[in-house]
C-alpha atoms as a PDB file:
ATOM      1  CA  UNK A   1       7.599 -65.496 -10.926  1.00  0.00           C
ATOM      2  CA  UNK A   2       7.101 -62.121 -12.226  1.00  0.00           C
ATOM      3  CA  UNK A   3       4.759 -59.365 -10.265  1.00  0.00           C
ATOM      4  CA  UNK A   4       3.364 -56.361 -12.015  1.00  0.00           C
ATOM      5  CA  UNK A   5       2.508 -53.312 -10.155  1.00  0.00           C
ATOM      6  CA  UNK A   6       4.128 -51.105  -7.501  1.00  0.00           C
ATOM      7  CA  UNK A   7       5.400 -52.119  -3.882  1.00  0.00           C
ATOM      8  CA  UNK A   8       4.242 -49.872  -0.925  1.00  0.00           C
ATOM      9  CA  UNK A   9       7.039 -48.288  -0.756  1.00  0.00           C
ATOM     10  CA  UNK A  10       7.651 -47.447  -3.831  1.00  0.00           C
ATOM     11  CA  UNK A  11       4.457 -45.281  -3.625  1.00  0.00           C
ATOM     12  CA  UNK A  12       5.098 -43.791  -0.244  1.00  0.00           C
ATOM     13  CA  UNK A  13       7.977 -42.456  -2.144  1.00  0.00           C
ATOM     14  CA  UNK A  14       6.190 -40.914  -4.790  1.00  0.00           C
ATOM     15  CA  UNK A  15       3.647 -39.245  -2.279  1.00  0.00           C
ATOM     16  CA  UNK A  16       6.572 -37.504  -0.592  1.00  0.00           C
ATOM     17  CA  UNK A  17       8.230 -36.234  -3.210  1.00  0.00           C
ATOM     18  CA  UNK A  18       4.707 -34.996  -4.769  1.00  0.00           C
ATOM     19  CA  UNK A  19       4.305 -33.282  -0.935  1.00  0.00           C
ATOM     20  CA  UNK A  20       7.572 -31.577  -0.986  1.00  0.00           C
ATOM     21  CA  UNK A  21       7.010 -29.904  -4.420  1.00  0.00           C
ATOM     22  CA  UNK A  22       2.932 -28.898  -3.228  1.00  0.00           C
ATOM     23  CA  UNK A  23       4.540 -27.142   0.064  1.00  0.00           C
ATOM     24  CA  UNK A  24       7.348 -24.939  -1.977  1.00  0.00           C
ATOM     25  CA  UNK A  25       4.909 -24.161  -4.396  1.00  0.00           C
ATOM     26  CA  UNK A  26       2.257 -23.073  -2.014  1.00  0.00           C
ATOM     27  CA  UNK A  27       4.986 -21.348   0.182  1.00  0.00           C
ATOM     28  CA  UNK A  28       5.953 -19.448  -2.991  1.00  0.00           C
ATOM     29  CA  UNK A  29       2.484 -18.548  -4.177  1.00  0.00           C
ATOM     30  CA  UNK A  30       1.437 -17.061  -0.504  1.00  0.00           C
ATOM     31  CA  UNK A  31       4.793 -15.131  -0.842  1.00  0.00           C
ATOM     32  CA  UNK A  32       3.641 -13.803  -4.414  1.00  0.00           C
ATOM     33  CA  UNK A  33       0.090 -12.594  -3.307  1.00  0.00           C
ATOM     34  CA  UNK A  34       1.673 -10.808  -0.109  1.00  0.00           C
ATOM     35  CA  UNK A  35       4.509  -8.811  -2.700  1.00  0.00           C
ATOM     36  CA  UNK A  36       1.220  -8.125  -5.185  1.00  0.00           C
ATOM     37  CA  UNK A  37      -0.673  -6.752  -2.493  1.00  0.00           C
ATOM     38  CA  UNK A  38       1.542  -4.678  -0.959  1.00  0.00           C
ATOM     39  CA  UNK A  39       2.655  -3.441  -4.431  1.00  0.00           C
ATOM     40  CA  UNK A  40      -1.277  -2.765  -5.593  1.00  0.00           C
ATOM     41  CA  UNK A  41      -2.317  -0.865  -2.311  1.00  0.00           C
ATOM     42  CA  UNK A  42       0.813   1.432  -3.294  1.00  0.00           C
ATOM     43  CA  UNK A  43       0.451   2.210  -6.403  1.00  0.00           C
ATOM     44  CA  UNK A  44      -3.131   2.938  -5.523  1.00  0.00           C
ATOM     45  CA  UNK A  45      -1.944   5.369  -3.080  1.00  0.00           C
ATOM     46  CA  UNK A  46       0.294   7.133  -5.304  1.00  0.00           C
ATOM     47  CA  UNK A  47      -2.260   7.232  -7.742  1.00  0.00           C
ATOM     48  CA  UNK A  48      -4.615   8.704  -5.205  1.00  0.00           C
ATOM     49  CA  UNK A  49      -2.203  11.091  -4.155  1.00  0.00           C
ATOM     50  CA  UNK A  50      -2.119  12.715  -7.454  1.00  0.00           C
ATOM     51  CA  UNK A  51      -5.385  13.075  -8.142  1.00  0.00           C
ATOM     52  CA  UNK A  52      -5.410  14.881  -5.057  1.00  0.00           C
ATOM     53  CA  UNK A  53      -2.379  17.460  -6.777  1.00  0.00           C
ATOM     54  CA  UNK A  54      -4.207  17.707  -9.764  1.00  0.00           C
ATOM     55  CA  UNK A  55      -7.641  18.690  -7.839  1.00  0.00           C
ATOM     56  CA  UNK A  56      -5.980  21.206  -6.032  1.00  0.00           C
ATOM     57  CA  UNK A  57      -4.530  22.686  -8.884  1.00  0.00           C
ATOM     58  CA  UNK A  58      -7.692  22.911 -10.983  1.00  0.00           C
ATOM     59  CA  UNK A  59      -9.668  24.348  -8.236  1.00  0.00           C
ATOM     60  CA  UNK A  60     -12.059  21.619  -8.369  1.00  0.00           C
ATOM     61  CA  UNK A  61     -13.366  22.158  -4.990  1.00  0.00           C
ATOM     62  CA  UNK A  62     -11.858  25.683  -5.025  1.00  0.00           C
ATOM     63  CA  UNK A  63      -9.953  24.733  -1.840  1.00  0.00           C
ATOM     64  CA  UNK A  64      -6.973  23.244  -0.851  1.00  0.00           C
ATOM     65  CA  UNK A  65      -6.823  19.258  -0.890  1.00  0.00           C
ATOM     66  CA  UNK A  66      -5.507  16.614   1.270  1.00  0.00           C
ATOM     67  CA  UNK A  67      -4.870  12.862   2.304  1.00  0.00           C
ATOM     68  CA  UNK A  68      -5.441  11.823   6.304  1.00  0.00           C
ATOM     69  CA  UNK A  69      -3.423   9.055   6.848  1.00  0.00           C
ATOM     70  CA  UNK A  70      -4.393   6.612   9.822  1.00  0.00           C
ATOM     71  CA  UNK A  71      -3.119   3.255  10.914  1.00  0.00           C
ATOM     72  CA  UNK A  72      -5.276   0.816   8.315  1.00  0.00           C
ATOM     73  CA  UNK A  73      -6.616   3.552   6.438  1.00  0.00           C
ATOM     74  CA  UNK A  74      -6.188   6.861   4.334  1.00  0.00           C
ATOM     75  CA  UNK A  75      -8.711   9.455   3.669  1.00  0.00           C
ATOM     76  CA  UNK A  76      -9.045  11.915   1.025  1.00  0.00           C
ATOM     77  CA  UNK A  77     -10.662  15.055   1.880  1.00  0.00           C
ATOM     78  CA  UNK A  78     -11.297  18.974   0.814  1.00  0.00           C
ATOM     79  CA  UNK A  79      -9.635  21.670   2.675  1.00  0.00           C
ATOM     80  CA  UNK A  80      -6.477  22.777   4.307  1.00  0.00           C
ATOM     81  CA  UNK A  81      -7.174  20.464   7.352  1.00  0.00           C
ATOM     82  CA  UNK A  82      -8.702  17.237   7.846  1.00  0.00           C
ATOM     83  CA  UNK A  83     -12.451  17.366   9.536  1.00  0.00           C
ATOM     84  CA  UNK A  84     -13.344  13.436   9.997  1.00  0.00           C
ATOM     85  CA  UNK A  85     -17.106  14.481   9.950  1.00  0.00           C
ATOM     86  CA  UNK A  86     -16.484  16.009   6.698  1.00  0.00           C
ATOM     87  CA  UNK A  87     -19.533  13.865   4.345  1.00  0.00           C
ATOM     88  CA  UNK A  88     -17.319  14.568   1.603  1.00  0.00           C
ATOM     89  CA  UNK A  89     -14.352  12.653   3.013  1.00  0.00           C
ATOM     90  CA  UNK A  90     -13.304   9.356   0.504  1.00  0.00           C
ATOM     91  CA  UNK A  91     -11.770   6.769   3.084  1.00  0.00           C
ATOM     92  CA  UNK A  92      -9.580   3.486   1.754  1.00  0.00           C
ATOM     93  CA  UNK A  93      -8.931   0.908   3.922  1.00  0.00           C
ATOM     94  CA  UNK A  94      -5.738  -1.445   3.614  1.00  0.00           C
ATOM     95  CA  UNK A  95      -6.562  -4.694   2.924  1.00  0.00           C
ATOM     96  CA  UNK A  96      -5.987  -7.153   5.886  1.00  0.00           C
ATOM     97  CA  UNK A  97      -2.824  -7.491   7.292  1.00  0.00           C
ATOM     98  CA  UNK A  98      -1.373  -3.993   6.198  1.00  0.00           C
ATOM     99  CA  UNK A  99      -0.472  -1.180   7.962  1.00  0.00           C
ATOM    100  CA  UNK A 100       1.094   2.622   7.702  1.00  0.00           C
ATOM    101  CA  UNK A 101       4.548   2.168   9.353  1.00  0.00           C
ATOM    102  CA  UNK A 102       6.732   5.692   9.923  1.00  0.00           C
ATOM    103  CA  UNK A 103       4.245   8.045   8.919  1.00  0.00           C
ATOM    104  CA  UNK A 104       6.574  10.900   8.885  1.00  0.00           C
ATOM    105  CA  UNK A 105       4.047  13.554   7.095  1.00  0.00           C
ATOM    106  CA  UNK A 106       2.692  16.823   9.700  1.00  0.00           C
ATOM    107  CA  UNK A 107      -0.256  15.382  11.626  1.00  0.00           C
ATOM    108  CA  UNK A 108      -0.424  12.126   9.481  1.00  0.00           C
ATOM    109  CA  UNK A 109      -1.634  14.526   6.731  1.00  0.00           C
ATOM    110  CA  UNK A 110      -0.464  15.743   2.811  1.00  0.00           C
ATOM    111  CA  UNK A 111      -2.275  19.218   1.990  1.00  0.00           C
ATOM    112  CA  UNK A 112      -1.765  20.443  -1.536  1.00  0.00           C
ATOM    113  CA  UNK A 113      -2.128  24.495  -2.058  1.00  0.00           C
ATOM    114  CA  UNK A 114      -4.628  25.554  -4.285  1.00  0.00           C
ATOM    115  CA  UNK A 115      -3.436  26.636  -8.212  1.00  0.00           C
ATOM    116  CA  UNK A 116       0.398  25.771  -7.147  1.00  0.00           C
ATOM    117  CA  UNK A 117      -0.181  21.999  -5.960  1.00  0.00           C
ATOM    118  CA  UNK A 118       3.118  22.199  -3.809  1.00  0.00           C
ATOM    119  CA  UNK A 119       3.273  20.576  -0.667  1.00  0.00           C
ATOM    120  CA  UNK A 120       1.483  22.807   2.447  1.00  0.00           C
ATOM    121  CA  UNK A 121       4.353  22.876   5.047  1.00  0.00           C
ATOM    122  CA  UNK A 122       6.920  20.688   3.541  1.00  0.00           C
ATOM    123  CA  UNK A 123       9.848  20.075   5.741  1.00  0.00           C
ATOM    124  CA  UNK A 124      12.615  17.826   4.564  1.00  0.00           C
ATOM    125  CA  UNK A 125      12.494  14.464   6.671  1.00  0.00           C
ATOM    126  CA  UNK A 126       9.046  14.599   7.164  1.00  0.00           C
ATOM    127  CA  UNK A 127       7.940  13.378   3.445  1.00  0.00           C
ATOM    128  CA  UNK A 128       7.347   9.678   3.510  1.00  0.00           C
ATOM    129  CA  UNK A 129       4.967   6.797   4.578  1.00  0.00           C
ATOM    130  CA  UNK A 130       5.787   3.240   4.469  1.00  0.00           C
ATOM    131  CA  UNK A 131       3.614   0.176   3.742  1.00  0.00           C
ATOM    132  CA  UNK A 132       3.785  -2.861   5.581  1.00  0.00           C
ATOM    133  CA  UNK A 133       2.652  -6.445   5.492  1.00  0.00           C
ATOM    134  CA  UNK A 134       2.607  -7.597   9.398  1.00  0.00           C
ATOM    135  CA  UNK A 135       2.809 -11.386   9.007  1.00  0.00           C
ATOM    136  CA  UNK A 136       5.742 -11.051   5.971  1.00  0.00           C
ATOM    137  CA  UNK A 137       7.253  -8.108   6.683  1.00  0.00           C
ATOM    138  CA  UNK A 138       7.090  -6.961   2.819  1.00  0.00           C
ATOM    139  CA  UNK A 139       6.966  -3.345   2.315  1.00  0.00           C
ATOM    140  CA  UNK A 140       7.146  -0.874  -0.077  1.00  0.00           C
ATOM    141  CA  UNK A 141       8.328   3.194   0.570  1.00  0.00           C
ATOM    142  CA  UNK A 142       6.624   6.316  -0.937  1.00  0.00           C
ATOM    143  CA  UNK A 143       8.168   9.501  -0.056  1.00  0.00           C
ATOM    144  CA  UNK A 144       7.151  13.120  -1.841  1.00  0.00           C
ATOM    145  CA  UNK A 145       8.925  16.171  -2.693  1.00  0.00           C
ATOM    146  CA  UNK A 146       8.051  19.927  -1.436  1.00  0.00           C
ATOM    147  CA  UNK A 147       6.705  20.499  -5.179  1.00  0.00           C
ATOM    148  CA  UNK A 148       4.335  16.998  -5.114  1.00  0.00           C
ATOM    149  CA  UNK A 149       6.823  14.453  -6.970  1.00  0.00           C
ATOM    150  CA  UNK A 150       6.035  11.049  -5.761  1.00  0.00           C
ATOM    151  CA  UNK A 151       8.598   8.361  -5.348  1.00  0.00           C
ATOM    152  CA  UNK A 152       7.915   4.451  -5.105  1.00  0.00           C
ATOM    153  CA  UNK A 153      10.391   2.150  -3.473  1.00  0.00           C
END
């Protein structure tokens, strides 16, 4: 006598298999979003860092300009110094799970001159900033040169 259909464990089977493929997948997508955020917040960063340059060299606030960085957080401000009351300050915050790891810059700070744009006190070895995921340990590298140049690694 013939039987149609599927024995138990012939579906069991199936159910695995389909489970194996769902956890690599989703173990490859969480990997993906960690990479794309650490790669966004850094090229955001770099981004923000020239605009900085660029307003210093214009004059825009006919001062100096700067970035603050902090553990979770970086903060653009006016001036050759950071003031944390300043109202004008423009703070980012990292998104969850990233931090500033060897923050090698004076004071946790980048001041641009005014009209030049270089670097205020630029000492070799004390250029970079690195990005880091906590949980993954992805991270991405930007370091600047004495005349503003930012590199992305």
């Amino acid at each position: 006598m013939k039987k149609n259909g599927f024995t138990l464990i012939e579906i069991l089977v199936v159910i695995a298999i389909f489970a194996i493929i769902s956890g690599f997948a989703t173990v490859n997508l969480l990997r993906l979003q960690t990479k794309t955020s650490v790669n966004t917040i850094a090229k955001t960063l770099v981004s923000d860092i020239k605009s900085q340059q660029i307003k210093a060299m214009m004059g825009t606030d006919n001062s100096a300009e700067g970035i603050h960085f902090s553990s979770n957080s970086y903060t653009l401000f006016a001036g050759s110094s950071y003031n944390p009351a300043d109202a004008n300050n423009f703070t980012v915050t990292l998104d969850q799970n990233l931090i500033f790891s060897q923050d090698t810059f004076p004071g946790q700070n980048i001041i641009f001159s005014k009209v030049s744009g270089e670097v205020s006190g630029f000492a070799n070895g004390q250029n970079s900033i690195v990005i880091v995921h906590s949980v993954s340990s992805q991270s991405a590298s930007i370091s600047i040169n004495r005349l503003g140049a930012v590199t992305l690694q």
